[in-house]
PDB file of N, CA and C in Angstrom:
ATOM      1  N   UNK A   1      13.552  50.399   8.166  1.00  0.00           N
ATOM      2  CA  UNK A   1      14.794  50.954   8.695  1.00  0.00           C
ATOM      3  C   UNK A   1      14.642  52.471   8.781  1.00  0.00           C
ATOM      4  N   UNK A   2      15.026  52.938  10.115  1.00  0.00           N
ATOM      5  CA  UNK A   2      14.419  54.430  10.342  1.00  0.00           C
ATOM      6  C   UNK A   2      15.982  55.315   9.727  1.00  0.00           C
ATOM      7  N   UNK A   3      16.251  56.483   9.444  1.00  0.00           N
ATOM      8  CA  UNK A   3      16.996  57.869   9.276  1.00  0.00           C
ATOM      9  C   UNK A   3      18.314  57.137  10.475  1.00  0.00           C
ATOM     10  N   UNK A   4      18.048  57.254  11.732  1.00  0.00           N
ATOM     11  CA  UNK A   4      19.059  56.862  12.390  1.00  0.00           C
ATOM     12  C   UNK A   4      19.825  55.438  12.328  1.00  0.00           C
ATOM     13  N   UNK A   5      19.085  54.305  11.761  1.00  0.00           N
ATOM     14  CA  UNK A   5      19.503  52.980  11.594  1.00  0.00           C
ATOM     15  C   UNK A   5      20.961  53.383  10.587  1.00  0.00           C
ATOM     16  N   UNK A   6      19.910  53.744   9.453  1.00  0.00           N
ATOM     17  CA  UNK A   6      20.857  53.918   8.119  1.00  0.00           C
ATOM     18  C   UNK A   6      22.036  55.351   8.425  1.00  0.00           C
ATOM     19  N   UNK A   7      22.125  56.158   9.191  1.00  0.00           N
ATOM     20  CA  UNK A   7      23.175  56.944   9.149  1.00  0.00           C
ATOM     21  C   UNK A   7      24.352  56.336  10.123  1.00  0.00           C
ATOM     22  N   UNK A   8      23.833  55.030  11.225  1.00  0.00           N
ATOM     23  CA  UNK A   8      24.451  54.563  11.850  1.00  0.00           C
ATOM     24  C   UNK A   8      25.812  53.401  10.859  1.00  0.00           C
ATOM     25  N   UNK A   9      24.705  52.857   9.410  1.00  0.00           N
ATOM     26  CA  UNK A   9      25.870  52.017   8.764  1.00  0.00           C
ATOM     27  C   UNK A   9      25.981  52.877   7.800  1.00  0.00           C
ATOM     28  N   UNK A  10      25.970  54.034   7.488  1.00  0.00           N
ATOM     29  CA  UNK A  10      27.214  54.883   6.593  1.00  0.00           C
ATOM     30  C   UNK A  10      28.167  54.797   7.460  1.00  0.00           C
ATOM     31  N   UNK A  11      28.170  54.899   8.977  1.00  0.00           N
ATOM     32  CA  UNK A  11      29.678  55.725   9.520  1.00  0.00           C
ATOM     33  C   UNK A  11      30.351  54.949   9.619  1.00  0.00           C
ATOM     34  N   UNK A  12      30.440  53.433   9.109  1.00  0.00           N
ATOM     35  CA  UNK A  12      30.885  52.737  10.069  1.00  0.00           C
ATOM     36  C   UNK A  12      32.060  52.854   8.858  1.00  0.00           C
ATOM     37  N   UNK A  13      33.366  52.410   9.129  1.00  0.00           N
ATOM     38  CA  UNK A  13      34.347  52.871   7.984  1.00  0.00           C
ATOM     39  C   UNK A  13      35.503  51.341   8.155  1.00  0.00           C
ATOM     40  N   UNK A  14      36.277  52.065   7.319  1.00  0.00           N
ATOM     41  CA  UNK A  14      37.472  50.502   6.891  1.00  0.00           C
ATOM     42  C   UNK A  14      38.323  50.265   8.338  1.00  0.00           C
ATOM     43  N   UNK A  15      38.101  50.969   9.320  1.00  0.00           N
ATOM     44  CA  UNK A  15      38.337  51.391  10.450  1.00  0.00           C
ATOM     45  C   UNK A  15      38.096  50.298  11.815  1.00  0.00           C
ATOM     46  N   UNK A  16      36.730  50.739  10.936  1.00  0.00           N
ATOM     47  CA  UNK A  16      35.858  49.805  12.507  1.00  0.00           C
ATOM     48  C   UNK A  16      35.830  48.419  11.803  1.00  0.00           C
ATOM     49  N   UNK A  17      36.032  47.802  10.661  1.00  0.00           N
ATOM     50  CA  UNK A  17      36.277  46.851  10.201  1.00  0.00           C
ATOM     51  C   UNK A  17      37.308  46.158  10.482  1.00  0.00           C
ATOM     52  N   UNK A  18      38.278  46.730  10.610  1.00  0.00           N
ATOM     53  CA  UNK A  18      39.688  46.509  11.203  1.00  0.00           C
ATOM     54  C   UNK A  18      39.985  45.860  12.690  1.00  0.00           C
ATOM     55  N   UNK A  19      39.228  47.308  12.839  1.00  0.00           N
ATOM     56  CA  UNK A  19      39.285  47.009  14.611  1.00  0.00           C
ATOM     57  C   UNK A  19      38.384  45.658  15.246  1.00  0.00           C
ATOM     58  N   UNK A  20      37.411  45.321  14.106  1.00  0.00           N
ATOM     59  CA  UNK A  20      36.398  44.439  14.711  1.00  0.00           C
ATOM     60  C   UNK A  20      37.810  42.980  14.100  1.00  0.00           C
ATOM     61  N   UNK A  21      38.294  42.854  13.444  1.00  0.00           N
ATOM     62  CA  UNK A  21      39.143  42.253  13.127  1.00  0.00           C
ATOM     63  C   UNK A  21      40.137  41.833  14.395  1.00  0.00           C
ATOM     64  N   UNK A  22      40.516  43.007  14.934  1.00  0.00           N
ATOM     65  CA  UNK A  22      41.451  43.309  16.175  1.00  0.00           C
ATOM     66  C   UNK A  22      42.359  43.227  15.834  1.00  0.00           C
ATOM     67  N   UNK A  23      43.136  44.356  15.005  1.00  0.00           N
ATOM     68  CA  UNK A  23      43.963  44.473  14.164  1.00  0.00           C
ATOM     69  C   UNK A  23      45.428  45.404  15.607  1.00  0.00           C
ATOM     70  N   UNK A  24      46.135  44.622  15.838  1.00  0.00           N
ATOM     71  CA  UNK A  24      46.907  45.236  16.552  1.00  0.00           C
ATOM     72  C   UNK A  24      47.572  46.741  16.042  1.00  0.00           C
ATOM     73  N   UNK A  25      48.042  46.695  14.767  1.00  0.00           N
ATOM     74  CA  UNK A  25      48.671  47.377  13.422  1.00  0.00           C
ATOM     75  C   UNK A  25      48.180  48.830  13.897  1.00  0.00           C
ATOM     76  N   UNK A  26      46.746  48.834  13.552  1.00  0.00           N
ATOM     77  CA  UNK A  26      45.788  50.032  13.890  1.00  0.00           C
ATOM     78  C   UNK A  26      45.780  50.238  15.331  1.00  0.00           C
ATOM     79  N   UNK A  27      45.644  49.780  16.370  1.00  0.00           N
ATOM     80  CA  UNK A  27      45.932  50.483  17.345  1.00  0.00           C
ATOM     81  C   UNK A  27      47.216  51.271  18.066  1.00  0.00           C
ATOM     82  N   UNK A  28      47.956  50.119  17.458  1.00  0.00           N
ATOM     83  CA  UNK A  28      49.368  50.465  17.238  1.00  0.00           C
ATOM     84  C   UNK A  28      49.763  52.358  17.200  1.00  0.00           C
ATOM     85  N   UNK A  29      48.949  52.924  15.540  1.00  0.00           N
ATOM     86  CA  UNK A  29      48.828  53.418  15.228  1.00  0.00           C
ATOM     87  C   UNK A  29      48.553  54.524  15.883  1.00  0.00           C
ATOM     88  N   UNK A  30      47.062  54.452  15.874  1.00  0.00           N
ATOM     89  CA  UNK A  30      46.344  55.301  17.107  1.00  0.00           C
ATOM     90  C   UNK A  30      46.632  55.269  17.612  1.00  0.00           C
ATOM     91  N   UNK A  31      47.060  54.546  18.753  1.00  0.00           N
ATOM     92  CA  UNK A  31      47.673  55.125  20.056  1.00  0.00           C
ATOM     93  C   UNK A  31      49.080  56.181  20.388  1.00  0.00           C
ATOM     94  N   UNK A  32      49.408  56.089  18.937  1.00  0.00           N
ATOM     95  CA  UNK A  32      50.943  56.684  18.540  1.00  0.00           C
ATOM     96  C   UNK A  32      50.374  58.178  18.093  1.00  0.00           C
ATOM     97  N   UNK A  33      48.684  58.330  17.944  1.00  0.00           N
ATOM     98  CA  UNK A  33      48.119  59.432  17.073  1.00  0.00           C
ATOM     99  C   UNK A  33      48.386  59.434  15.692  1.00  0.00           C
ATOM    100  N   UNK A  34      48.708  58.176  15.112  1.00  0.00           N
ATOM    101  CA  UNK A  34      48.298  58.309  13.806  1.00  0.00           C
ATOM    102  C   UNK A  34      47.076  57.721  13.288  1.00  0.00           C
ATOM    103  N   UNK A  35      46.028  58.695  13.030  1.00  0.00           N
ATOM    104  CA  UNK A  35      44.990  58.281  13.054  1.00  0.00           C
ATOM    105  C   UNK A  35      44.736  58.230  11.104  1.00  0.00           C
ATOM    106  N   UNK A  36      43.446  57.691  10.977  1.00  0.00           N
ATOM    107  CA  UNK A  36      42.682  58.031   9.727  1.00  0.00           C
ATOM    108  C   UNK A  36      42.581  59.593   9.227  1.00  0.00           C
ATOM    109  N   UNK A  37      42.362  60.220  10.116  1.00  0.00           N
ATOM    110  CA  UNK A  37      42.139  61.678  10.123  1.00  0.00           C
ATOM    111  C   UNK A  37      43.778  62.147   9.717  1.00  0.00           C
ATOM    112  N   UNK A  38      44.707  62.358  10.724  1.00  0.00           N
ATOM    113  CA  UNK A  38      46.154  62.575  10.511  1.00  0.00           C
ATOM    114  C   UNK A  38      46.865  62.196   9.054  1.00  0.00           C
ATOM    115  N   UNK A  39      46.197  60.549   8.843  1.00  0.00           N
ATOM    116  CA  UNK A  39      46.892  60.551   7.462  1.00  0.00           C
ATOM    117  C   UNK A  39      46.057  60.853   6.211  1.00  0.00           C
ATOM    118  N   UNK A  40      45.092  61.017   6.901  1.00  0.00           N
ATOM    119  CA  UNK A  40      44.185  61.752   5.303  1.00  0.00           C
ATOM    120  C   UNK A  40      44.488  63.494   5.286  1.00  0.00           C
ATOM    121  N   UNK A  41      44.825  63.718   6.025  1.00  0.00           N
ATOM    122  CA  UNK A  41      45.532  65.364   5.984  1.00  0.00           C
ATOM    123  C   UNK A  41      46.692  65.264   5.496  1.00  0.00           C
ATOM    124  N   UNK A  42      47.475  64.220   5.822  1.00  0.00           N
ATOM    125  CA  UNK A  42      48.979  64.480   5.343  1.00  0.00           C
ATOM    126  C   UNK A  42      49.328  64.022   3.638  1.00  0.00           C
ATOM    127  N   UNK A  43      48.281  62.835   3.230  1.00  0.00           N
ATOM    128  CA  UNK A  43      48.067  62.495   1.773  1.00  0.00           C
ATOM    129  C   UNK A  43      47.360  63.619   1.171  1.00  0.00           C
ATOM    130  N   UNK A  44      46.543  64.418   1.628  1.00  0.00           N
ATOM    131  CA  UNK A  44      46.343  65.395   0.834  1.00  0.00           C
ATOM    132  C   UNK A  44      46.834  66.770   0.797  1.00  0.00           C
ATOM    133  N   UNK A  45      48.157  67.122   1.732  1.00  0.00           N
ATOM    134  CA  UNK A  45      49.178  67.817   1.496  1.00  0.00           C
ATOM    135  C   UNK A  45      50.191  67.145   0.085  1.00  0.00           C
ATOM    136  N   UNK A  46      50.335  65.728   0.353  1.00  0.00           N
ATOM    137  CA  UNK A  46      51.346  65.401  -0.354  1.00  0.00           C
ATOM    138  C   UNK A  46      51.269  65.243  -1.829  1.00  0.00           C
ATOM    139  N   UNK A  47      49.357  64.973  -1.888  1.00  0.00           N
ATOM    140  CA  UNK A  47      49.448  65.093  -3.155  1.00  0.00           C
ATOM    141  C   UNK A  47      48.762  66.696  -3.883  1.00  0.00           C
ATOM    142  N   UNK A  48      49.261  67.798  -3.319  1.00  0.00           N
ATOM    143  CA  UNK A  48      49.167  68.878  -3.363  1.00  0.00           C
ATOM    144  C   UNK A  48      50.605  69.402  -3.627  1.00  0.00           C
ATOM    145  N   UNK A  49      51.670  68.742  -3.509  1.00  0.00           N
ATOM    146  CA  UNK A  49      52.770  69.392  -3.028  1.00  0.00           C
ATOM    147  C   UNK A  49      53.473  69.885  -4.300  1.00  0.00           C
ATOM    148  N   UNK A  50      54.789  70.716  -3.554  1.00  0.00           N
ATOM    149  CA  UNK A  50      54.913  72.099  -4.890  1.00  0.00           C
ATOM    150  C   UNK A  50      56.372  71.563  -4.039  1.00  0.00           C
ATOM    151  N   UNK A  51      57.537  71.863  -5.049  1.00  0.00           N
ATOM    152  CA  UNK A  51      58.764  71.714  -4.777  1.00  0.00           C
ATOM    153  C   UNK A  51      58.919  73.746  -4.148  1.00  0.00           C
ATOM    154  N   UNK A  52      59.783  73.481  -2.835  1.00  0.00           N
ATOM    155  CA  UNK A  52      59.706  74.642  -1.869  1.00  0.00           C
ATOM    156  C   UNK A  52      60.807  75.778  -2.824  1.00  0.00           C
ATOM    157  N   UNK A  53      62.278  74.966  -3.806  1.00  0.00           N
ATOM    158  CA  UNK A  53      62.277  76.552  -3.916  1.00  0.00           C
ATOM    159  C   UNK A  53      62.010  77.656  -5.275  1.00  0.00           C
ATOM    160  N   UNK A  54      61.299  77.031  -5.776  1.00  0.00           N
ATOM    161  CA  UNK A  54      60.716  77.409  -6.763  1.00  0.00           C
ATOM    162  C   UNK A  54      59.149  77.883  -7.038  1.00  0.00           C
ATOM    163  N   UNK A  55      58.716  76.908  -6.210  1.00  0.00           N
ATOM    164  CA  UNK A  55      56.929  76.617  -5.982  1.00  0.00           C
ATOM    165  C   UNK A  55      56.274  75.719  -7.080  1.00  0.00           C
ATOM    166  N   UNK A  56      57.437  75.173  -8.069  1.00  0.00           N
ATOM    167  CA  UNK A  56      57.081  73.797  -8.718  1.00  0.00           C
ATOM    168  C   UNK A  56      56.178  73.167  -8.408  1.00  0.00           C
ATOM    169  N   UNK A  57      55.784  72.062  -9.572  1.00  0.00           N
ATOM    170  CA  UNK A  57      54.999  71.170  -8.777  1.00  0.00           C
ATOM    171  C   UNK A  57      55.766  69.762  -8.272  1.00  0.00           C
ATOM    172  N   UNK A  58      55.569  69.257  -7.552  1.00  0.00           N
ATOM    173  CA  UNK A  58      56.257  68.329  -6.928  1.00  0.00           C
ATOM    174  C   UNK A  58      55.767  67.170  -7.448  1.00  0.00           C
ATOM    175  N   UNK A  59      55.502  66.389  -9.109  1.00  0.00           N
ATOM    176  CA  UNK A  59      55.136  65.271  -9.448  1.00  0.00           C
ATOM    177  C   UNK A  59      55.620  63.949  -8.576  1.00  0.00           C
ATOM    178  N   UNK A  60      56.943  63.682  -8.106  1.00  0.00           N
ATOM    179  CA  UNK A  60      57.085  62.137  -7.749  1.00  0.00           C
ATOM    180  C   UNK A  60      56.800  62.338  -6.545  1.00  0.00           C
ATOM    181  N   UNK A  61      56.701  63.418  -5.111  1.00  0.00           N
ATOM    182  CA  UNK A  61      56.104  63.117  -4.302  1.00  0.00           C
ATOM    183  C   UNK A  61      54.798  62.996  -4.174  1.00  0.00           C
ATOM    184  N   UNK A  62      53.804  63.659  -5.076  1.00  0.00           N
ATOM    185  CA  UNK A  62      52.496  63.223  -5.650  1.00  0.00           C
ATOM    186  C   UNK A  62      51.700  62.033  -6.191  1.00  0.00           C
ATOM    187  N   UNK A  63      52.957  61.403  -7.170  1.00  0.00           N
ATOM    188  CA  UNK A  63      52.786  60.191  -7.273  1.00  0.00           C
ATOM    189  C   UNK A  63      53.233  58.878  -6.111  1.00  0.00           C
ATOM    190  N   UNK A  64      53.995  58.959  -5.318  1.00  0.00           N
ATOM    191  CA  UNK A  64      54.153  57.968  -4.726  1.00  0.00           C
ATOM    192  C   UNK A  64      53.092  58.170  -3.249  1.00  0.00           C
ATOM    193  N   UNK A  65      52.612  59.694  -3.285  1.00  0.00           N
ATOM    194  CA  UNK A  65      51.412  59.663  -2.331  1.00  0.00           C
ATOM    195  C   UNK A  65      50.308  59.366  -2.642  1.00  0.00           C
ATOM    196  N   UNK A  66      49.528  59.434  -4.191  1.00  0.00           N
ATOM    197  CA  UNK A  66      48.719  58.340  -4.926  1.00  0.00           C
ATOM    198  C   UNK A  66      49.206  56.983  -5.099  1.00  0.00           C
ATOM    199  N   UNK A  67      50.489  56.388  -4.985  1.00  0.00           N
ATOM    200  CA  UNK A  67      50.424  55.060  -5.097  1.00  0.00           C
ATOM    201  C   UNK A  67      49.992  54.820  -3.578  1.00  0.00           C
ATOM    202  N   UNK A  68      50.706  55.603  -2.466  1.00  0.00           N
ATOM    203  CA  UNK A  68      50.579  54.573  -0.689  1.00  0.00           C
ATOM    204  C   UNK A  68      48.960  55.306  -0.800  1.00  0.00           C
ATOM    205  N   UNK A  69      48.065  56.173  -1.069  1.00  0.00           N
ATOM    206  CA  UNK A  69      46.453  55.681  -0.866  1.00  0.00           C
ATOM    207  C   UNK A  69      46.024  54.578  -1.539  1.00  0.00           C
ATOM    208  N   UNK A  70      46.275  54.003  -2.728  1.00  0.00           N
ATOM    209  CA  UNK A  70      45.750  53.426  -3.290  1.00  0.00           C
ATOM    210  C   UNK A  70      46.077  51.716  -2.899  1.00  0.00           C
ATOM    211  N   UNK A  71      47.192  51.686  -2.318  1.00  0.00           N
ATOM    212  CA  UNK A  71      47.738  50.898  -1.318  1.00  0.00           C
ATOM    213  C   UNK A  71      46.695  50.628  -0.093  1.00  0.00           C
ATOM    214  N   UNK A  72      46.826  51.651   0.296  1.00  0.00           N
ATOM    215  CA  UNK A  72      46.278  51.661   1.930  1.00  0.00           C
ATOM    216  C   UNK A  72      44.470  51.244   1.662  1.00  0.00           C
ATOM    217  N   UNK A  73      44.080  51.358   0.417  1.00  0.00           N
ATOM    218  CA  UNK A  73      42.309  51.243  -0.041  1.00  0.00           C
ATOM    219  C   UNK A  73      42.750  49.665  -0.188  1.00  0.00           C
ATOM    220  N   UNK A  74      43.855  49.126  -0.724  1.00  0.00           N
ATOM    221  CA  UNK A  74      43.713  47.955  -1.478  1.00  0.00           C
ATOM    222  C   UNK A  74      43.217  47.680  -2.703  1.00  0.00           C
ATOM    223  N   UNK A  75      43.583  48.825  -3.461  1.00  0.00           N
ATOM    224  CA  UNK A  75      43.547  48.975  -4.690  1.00  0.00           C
ATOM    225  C   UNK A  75      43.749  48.406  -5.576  1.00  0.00           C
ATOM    226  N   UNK A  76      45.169  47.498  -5.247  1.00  0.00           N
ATOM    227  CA  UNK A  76      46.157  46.852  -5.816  1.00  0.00           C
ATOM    228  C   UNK A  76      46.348  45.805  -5.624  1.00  0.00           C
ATOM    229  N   UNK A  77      46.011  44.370  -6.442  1.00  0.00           N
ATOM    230  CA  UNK A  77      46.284  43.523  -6.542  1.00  0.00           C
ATOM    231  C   UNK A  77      47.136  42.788  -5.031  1.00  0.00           C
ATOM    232  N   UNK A  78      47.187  41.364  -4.162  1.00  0.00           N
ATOM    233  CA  UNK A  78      48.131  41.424  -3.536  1.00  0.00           C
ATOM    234  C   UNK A  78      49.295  40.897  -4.257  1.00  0.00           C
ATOM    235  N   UNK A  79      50.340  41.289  -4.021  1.00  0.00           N
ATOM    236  CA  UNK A  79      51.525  41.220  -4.921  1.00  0.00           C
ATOM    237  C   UNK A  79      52.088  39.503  -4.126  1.00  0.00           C
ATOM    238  N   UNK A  80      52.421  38.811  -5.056  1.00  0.00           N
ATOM    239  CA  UNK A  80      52.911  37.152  -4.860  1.00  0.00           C
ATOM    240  C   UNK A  80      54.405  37.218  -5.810  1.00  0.00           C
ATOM    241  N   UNK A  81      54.963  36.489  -4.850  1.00  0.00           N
ATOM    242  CA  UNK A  81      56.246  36.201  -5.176  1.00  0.00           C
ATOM    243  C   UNK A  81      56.432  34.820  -5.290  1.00  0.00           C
ATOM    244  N   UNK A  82      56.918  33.997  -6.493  1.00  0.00           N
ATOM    245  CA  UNK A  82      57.408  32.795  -6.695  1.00  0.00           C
ATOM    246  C   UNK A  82      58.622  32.349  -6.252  1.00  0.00           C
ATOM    247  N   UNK A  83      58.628  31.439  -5.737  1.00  0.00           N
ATOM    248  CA  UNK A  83      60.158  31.063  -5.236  1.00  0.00           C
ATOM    249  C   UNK A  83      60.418  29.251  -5.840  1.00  0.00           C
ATOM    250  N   UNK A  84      61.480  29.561  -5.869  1.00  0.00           N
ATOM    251  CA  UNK A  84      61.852  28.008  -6.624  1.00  0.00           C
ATOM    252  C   UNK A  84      63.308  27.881  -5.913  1.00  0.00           C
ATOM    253  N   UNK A  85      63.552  26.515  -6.193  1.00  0.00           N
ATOM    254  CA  UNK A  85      65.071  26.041  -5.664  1.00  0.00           C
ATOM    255  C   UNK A  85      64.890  24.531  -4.909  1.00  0.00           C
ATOM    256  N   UNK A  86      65.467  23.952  -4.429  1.00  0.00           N
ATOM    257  CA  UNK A  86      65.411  22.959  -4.138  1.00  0.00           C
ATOM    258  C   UNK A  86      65.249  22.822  -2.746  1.00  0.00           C
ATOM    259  N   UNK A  87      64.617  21.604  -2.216  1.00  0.00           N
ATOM    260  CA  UNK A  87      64.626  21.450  -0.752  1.00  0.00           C
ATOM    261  C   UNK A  87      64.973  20.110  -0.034  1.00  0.00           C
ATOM    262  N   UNK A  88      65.449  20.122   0.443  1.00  0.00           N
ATOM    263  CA  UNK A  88      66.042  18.371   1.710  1.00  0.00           C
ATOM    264  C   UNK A  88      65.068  18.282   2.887  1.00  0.00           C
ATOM    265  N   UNK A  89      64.348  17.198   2.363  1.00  0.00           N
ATOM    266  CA  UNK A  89      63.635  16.635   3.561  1.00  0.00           C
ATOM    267  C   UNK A  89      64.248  15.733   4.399  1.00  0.00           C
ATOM    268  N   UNK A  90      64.242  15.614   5.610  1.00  0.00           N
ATOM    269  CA  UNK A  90      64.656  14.492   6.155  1.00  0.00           C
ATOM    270  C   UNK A  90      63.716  13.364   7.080  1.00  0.00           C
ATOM    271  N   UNK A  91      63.247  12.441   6.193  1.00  0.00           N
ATOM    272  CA  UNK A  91      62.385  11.374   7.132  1.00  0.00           C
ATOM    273  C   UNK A  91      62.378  10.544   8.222  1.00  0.00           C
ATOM    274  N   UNK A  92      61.927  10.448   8.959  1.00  0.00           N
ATOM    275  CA  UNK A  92      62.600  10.165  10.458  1.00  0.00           C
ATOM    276  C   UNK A  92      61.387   8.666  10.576  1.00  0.00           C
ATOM    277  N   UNK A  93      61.745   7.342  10.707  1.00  0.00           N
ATOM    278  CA  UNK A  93      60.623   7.024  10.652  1.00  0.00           C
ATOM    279  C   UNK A  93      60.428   6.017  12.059  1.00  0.00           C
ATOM    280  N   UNK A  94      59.423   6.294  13.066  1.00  0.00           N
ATOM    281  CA  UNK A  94      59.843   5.991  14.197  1.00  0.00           C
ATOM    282  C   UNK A  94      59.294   4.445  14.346  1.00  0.00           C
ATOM    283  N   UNK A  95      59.808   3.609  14.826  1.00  0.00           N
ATOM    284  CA  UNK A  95      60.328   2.401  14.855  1.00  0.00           C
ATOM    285  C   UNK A  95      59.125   1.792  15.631  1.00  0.00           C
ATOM    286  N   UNK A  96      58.986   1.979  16.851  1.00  0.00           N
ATOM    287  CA  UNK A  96      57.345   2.044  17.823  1.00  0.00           C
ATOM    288  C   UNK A  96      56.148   2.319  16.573  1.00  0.00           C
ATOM    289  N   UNK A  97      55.958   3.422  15.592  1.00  0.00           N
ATOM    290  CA  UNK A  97      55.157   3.141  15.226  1.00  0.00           C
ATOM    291  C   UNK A  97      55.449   2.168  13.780  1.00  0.00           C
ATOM    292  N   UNK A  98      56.065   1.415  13.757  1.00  0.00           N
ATOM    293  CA  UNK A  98      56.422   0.501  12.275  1.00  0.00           C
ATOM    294  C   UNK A  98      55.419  -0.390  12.872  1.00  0.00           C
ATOM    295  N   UNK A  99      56.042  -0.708  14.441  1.00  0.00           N
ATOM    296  CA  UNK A  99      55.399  -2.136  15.348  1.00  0.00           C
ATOM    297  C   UNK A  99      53.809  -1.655  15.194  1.00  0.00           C
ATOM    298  N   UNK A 100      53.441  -0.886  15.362  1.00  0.00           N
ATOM    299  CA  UNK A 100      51.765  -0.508  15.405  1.00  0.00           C
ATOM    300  C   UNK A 100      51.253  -0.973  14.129  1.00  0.00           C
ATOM    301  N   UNK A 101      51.342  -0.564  12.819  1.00  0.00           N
ATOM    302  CA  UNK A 101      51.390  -0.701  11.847  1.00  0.00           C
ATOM    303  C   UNK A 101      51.256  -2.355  11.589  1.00  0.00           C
ATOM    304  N   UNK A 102      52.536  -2.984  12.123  1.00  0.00           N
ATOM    305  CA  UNK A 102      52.310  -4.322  11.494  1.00  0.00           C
ATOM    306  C   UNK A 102      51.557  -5.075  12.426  1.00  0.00           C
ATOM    307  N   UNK A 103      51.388  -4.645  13.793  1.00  0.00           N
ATOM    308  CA  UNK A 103      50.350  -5.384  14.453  1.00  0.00           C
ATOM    309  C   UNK A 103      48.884  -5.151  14.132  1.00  0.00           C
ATOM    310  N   UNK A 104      48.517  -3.762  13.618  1.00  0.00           N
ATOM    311  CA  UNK A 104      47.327  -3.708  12.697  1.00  0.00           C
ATOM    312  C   UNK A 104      47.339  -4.555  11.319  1.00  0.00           C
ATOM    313  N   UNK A 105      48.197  -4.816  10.647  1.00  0.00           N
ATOM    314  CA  UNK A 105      48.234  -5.890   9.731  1.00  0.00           C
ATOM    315  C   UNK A 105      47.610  -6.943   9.826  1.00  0.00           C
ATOM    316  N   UNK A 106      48.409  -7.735  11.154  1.00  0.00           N
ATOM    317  CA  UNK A 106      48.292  -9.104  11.607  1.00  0.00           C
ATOM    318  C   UNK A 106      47.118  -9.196  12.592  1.00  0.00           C
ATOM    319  N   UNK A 107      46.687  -8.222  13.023  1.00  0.00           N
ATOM    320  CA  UNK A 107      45.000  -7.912  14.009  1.00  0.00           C
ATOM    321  C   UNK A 107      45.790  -8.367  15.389  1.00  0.00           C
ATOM    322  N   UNK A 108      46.670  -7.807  15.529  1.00  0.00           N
ATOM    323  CA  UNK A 108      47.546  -8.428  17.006  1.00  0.00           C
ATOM    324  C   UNK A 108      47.391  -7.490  17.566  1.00  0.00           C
TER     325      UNK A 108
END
């Protein structure tokens, strides 16, 4: 494998994985200009950020911009929800095939 093979599969990113997927979501995106680039500038404003009138530091917008990267990597478990309660089936049982049934019985 030559220098150019191997710099060809570093570039390839969670991106082109996506897209080879044909992820509507992401084009969606891009085409709107929100790119990979756009939101990796704006997560690393956010987790930079300083409350404006003081020049604080801005901890919960920091943290909830480390939780949506760590999100967006799939960092995190997928989250499952249990549901319980009861349900009504209703059986319908069609009459044409009862006759099939018992004529396979009887070899008729």
């Amino acid at each position: 494998m030559d220098n150019s093979t191997k710099k060809k599969e570093s570039e390839f990113t969670n991106q082109d994985a996506l897209r080879g997927l044909d992820n509507p979501l992401i084009e969606a995106f891009e085409n709107e200009g929100i790119t990979l680039k756009y939101l990796t500038k704006k997560l690393k404003r956010e987790l930079n950020a300083k409350e404006t009138t003081d020049k604080r530091i801005a901890w919960k917008i920091r943290q909830e911009a480390r939780k949506d990267a760590h999100k967006l990597r799939g960092d995190y478990p997928v989250e499952r929800t249990d549901l319980s309660g009861e349900i009504t089936l209703r059986v319908v049982y069609d009459a044409q095939l009862q006759g099939k049934e018992e004529n396979a019985k009887t070899g008729s």
